[in-house]
Protein backbone atom coordinates (compact mmCIF):
# COMPACT_ATOMS: atom_id res chain seq x y z
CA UNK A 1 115.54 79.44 115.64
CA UNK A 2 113.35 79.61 113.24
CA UNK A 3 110.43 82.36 112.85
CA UNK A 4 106.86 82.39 111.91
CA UNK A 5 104.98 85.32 110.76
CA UNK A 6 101.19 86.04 110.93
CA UNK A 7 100.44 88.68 108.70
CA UNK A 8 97.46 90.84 107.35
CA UNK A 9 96.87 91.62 103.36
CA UNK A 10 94.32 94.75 102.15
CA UNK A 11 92.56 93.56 99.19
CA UNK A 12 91.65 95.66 96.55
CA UNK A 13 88.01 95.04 97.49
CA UNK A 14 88.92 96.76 101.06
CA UNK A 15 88.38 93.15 102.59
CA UNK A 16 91.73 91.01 104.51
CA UNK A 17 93.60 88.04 104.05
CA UNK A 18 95.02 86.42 106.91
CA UNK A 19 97.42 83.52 106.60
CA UNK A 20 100.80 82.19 108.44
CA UNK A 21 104.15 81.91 107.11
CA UNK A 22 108.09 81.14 107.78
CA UNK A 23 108.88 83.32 104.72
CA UNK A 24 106.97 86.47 104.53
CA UNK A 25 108.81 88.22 101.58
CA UNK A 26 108.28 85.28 99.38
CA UNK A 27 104.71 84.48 100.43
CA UNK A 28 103.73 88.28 99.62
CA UNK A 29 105.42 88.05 96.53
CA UNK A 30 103.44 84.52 95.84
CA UNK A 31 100.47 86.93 96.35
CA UNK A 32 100.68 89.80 94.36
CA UNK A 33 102.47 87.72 91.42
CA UNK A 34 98.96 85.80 91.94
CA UNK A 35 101.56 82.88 91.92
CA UNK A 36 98.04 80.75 92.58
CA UNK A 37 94.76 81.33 90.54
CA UNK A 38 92.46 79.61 92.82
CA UNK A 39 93.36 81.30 95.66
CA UNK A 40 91.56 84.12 97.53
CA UNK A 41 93.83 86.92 96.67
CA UNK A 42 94.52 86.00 93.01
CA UNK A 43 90.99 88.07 92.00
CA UNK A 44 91.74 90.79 94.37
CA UNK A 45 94.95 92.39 93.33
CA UNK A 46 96.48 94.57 94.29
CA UNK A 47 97.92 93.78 97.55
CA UNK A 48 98.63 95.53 100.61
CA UNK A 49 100.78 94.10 103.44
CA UNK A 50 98.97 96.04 106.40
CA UNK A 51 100.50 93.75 109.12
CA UNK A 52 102.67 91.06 110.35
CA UNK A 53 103.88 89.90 114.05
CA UNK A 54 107.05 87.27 114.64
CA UNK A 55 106.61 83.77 116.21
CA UNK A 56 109.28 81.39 117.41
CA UNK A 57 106.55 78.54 117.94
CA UNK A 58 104.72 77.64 114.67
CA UNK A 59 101.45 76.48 116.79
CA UNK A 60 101.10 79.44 118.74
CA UNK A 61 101.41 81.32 115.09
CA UNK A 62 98.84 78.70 113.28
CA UNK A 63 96.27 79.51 117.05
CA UNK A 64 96.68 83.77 116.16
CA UNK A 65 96.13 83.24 112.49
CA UNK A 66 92.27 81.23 113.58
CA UNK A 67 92.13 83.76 115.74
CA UNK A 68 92.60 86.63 113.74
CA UNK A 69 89.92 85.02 110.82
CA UNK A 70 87.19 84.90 113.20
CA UNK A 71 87.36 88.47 114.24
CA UNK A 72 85.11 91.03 112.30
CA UNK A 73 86.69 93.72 109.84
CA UNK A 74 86.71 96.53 112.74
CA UNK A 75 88.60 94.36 115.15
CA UNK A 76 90.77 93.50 112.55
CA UNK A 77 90.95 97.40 111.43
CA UNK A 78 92.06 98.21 115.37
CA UNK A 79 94.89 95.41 115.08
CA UNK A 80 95.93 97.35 112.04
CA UNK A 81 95.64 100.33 113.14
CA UNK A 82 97.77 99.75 116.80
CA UNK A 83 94.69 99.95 118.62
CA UNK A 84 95.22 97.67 120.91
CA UNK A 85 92.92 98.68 123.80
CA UNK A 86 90.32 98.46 121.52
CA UNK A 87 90.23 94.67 120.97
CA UNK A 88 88.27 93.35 124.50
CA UNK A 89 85.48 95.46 123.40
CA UNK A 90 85.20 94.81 119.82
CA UNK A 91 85.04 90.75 121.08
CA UNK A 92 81.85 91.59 123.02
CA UNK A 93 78.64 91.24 121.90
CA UNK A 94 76.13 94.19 121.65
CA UNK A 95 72.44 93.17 123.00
C-alpha cells in the first residue's frame, strides 16, 4: 500500500507551504536544495518541516491539501500546534 503525505513547510518569511506527496524525505529535500527556482519556496529558504499526516488514498490526501490552503495562518498555526479543538472556531466567521 502505498502512502501519501500532506505536509506543512515554515518559510523563512514566517508564511506556509502546503503541498502533497508519496515521498516526503525527497520532496523536502527538493525544497530546501531549492531543487526548483520558480517555485514558491525557492526565495524563502530556509525550510522548516512543521507538519505532515499519512494517507493510503491519494484523493482524500490531494481534498486535505485544498483544504489546508484555504485556511488562514492561525488555523493553520492550531493544526501545527496540535490544537485540534481549535479548528471549528477558527472556520467561523466573526460579524
Amino acid at each position: 500500500m502505498k502512502i501519501y503525505y500532506v505536509y506543512i513547510l515554515e518559510c523563512s518569511d514566517t508564511s506556509f507551504y502546503t503541498g502533497v506527496t508519496s515521498n516526503l524525505l525527497a520532496r523536502v529535500k527538493d525544497h530546501t536544495s531549492g531543487k526548483h527556482r520558480d517555485s514558491y519556496t525557492y526565495s524563502r529558504r530556509p525550510l522548516l518541516l512543521v507538519y505532515y499526516c499519512e494517507f493510503s488514498d491519494v484523493s482524500l490526501a490531494i481534498d486535505m491539501e485544498k483544504q489546508i490552503k484555504k485556511w488562514s495562518k492561525v488555523k493553520k498555526e492550531a493544526l501545527i500546534n496540535g490544537d485540534y479543538e481549535s479548528l471549528p472556531n477558527l472556520a467561523k466567521k466573526k460579524f
